[in-house]
PDB file of N, CA and C in Angstrom:
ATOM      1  N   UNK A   1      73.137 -26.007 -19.302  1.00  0.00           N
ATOM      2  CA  UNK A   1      72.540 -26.921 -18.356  1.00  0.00           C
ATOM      3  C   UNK A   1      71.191 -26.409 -17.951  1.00  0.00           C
ATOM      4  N   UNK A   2      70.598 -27.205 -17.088  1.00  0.00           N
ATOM      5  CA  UNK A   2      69.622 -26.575 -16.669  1.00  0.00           C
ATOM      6  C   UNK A   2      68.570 -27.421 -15.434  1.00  0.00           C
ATOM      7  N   UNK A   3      67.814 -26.091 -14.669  1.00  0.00           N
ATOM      8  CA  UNK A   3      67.680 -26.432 -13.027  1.00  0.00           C
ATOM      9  C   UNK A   3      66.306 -26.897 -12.634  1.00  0.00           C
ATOM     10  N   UNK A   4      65.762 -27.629 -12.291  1.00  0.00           N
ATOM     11  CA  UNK A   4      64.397 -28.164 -12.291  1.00  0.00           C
ATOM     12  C   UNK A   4      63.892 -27.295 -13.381  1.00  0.00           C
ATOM     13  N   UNK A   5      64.177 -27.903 -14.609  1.00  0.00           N
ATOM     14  CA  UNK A   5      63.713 -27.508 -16.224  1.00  0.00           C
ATOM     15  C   UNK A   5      64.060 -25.864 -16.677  1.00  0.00           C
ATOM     16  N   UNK A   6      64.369 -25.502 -15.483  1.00  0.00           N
ATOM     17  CA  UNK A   6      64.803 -24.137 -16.686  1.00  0.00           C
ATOM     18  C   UNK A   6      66.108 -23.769 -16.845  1.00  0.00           C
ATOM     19  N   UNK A   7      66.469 -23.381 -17.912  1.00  0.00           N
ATOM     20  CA  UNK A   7      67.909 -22.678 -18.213  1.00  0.00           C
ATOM     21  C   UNK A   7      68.943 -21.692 -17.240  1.00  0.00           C
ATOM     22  N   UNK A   8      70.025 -22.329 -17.260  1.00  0.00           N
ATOM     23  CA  UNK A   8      70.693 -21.823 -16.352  1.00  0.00           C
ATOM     24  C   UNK A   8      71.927 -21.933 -16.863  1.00  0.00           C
ATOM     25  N   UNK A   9      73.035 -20.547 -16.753  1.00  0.00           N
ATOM     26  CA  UNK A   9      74.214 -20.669 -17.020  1.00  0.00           C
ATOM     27  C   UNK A   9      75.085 -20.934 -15.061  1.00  0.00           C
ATOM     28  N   UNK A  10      76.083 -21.913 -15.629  1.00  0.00           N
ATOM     29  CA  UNK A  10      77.240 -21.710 -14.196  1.00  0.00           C
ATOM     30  C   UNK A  10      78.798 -22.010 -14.532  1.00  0.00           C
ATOM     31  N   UNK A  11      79.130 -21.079 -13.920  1.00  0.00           N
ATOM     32  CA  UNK A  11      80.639 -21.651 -13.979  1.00  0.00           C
ATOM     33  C   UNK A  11      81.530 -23.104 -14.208  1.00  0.00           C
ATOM     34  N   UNK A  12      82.372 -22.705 -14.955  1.00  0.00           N
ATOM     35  CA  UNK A  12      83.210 -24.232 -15.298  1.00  0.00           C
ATOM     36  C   UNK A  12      83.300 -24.694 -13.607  1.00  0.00           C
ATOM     37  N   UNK A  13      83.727 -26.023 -13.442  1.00  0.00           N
ATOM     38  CA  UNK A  13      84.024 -26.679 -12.019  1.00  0.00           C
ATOM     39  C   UNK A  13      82.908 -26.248 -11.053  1.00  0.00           C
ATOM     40  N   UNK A  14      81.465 -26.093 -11.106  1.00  0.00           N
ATOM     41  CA  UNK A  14      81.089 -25.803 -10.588  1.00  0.00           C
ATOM     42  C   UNK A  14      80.648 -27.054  -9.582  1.00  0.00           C
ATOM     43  N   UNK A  15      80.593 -27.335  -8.251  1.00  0.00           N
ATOM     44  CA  UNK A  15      80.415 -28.441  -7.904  1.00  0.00           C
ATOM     45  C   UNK A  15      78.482 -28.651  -7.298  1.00  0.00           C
ATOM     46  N   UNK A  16      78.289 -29.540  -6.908  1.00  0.00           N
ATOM     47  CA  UNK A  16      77.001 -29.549  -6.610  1.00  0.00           C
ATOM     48  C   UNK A  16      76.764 -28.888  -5.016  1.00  0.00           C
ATOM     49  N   UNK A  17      77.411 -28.856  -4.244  1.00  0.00           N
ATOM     50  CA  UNK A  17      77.467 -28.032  -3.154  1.00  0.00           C
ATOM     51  C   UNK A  17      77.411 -26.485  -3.293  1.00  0.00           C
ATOM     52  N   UNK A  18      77.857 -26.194  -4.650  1.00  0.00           N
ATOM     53  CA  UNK A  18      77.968 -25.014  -5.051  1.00  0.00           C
ATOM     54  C   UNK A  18      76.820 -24.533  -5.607  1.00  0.00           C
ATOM     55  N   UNK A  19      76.397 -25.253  -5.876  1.00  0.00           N
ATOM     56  CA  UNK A  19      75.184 -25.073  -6.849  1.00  0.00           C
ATOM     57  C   UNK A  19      74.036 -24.690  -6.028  1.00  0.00           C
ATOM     58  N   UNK A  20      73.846 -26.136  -5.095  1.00  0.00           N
ATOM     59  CA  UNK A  20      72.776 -25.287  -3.765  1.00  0.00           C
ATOM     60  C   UNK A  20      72.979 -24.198  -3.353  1.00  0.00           C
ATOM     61  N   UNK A  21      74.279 -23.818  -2.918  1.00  0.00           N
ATOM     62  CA  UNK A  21      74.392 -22.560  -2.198  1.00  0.00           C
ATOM     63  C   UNK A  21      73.964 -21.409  -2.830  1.00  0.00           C
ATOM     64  N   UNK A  22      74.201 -21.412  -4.259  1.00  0.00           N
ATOM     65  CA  UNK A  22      73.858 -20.438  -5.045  1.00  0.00           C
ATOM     66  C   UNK A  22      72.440 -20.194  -5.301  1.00  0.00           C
ATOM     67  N   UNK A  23      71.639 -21.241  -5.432  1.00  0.00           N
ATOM     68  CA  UNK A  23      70.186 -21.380  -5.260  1.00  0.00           C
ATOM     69  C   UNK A  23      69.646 -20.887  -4.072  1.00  0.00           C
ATOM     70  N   UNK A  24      70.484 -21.713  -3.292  1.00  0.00           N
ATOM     71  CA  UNK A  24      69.992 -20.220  -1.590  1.00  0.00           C
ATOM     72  C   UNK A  24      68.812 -21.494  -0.925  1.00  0.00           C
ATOM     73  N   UNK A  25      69.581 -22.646  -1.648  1.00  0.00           N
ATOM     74  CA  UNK A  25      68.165 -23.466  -0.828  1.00  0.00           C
ATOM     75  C   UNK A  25      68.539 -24.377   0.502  1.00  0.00           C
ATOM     76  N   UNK A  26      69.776 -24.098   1.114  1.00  0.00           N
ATOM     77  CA  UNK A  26      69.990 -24.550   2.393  1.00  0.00           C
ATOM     78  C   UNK A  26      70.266 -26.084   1.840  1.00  0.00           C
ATOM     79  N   UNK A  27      70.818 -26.747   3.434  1.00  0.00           N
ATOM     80  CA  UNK A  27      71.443 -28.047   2.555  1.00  0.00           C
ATOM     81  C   UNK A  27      70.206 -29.055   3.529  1.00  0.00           C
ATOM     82  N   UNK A  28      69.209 -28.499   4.632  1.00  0.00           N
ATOM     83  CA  UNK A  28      68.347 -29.981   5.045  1.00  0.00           C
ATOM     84  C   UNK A  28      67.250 -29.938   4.226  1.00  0.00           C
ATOM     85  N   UNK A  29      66.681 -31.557   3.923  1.00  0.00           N
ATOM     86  CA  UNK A  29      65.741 -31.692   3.316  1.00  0.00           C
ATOM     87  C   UNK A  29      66.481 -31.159   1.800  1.00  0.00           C
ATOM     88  N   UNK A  30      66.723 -31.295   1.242  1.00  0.00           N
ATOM     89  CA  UNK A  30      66.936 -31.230  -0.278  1.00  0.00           C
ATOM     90  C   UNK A  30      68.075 -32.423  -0.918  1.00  0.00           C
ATOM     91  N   UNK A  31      67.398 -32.820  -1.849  1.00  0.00           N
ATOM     92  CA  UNK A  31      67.649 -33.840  -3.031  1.00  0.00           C
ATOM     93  C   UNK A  31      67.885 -33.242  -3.965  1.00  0.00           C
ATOM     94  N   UNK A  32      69.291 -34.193  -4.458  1.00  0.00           N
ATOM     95  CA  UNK A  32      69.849 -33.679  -6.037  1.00  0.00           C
ATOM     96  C   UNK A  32      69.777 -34.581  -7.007  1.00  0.00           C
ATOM     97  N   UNK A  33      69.460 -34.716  -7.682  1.00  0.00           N
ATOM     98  CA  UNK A  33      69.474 -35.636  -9.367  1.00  0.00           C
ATOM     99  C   UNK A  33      70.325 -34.832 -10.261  1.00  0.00           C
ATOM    100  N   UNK A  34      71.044 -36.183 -11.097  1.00  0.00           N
ATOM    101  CA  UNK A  34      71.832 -34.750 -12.432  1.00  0.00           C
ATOM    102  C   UNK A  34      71.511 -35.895 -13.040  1.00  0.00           C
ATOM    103  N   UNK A  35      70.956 -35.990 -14.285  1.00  0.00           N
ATOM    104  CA  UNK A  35      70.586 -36.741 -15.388  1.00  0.00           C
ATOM    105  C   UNK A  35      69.547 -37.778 -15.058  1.00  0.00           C
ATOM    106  N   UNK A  36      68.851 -37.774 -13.839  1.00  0.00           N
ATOM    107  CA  UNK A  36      68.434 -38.449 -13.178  1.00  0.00           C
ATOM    108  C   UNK A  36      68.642 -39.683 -12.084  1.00  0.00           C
ATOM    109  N   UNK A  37      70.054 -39.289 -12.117  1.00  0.00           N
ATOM    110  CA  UNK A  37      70.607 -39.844 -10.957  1.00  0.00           C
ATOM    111  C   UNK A  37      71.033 -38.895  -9.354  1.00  0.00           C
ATOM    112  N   UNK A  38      70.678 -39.761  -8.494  1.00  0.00           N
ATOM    113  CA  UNK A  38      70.672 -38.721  -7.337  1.00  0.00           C
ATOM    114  C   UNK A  38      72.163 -38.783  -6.864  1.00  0.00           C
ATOM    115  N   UNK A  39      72.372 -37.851  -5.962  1.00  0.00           N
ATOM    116  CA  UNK A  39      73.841 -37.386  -5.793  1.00  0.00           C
ATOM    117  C   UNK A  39      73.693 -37.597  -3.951  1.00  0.00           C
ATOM    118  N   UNK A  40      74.546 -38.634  -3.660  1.00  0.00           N
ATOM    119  CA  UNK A  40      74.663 -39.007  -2.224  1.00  0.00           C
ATOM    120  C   UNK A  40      75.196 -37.067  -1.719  1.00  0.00           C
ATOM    121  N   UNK A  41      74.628 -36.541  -0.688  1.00  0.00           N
ATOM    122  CA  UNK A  41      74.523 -35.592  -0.354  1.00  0.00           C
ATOM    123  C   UNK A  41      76.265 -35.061   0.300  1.00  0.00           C
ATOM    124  N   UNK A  42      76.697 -36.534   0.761  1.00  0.00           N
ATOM    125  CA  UNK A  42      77.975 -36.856   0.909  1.00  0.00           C
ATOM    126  C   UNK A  42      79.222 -37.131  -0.293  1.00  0.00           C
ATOM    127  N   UNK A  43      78.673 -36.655  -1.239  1.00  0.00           N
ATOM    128  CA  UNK A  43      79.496 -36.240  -2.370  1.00  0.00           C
ATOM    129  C   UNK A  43      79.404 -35.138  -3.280  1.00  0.00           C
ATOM    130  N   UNK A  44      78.217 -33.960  -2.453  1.00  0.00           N
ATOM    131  CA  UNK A  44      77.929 -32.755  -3.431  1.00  0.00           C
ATOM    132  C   UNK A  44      80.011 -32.165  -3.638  1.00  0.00           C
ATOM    133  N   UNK A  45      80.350 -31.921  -2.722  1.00  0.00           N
ATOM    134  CA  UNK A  45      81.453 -31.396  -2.543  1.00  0.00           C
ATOM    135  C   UNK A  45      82.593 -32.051  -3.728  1.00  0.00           C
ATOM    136  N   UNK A  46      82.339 -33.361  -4.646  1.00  0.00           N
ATOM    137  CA  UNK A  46      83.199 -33.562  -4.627  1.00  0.00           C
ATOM    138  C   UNK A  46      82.895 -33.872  -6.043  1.00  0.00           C
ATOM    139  N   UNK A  47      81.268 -33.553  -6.603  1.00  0.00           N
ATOM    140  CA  UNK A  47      80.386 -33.907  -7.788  1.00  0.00           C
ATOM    141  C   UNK A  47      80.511 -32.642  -8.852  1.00  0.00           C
ATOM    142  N   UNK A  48      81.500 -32.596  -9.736  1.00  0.00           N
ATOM    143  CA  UNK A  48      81.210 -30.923 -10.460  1.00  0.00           C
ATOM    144  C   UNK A  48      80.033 -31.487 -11.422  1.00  0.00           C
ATOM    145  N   UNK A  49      79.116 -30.356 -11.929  1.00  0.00           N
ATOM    146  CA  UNK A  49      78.181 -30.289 -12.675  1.00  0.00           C
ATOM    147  C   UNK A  49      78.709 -30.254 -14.308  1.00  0.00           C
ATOM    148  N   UNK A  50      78.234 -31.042 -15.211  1.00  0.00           N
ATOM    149  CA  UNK A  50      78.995 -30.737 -16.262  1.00  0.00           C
ATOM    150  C   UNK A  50      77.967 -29.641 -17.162  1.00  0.00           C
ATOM    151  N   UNK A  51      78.656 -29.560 -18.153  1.00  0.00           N
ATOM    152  CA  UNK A  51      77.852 -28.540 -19.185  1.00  0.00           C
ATOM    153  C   UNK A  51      76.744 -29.389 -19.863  1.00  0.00           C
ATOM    154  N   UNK A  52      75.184 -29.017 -19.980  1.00  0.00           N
ATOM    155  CA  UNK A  52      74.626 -29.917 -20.547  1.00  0.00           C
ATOM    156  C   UNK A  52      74.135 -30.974 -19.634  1.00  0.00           C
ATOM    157  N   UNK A  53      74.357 -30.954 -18.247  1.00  0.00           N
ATOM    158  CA  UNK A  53      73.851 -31.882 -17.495  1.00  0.00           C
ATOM    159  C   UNK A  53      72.320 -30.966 -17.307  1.00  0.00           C
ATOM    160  N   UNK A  54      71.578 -32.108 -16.719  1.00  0.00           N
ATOM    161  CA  UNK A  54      69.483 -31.614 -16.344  1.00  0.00           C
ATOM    162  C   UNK A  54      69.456 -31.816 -14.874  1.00  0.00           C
ATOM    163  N   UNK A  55      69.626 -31.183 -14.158  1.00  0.00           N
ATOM    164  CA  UNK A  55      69.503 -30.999 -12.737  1.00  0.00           C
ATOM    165  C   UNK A  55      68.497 -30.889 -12.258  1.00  0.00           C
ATOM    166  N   UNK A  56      68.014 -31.715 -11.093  1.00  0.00           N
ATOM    167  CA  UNK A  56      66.693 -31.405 -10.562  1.00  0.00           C
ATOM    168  C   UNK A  56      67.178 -31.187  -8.922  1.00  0.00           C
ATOM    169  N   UNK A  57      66.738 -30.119  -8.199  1.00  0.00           N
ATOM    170  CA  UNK A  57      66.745 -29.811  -6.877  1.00  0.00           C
ATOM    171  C   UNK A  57      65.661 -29.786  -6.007  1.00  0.00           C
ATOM    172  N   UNK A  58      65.320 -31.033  -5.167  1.00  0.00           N
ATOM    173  CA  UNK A  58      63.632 -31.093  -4.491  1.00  0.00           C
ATOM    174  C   UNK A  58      64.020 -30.810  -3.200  1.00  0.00           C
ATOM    175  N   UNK A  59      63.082 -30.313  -2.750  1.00  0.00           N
ATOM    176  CA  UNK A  59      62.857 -30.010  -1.072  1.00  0.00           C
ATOM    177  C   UNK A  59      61.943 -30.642  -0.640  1.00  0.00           C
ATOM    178  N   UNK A  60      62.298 -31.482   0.362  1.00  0.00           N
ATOM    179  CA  UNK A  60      60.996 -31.964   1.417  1.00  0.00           C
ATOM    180  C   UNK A  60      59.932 -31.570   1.936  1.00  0.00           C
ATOM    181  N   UNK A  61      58.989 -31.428   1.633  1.00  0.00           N
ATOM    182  CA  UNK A  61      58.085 -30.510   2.584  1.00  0.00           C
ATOM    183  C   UNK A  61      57.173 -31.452   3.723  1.00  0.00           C
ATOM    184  N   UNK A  62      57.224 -31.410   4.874  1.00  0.00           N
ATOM    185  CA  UNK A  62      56.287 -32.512   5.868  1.00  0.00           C
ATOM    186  C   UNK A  62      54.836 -32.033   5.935  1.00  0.00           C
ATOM    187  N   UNK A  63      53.928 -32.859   5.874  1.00  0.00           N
ATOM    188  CA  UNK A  63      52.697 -32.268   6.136  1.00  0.00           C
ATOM    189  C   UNK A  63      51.900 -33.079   5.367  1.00  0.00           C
ATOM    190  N   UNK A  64      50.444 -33.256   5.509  1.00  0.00           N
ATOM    191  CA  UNK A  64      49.583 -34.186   4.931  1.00  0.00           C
ATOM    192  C   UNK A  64      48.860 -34.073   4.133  1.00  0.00           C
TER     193      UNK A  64
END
């Protein structure tokens, strides 16, 4: 699989809640896509990542 374009190994069942955490990127302000579909934030918990999926993880940043 792999994480805003670069290669990444993770565990079988890994879920998308899991995935942030492991990234270390906190859960406000951040958006998930897996194949280019976004993941209601209210279903990371319940979304496993498959093998071969393209993950993108964005953070909000405010400012002009």
């Amino acid at each position: 699989m792999s994480v805003n374009g670069q290669p990444r190994e993770i565990a079988a069942g890994t879920t998308v809640a899991a995935l942030v955490q492991e990234l270390g990127a906190g859960s406000r302000g951040i958006a998930v896509a897996i194949d280019r579909v976004v993941v209601p934030r209210s279903s990371w918990e319940d979304v496993v990542v498959e093998e071969g999926a393209h993950v993108e993880v964005v953070t909000a940043v405010a400012g002009g």
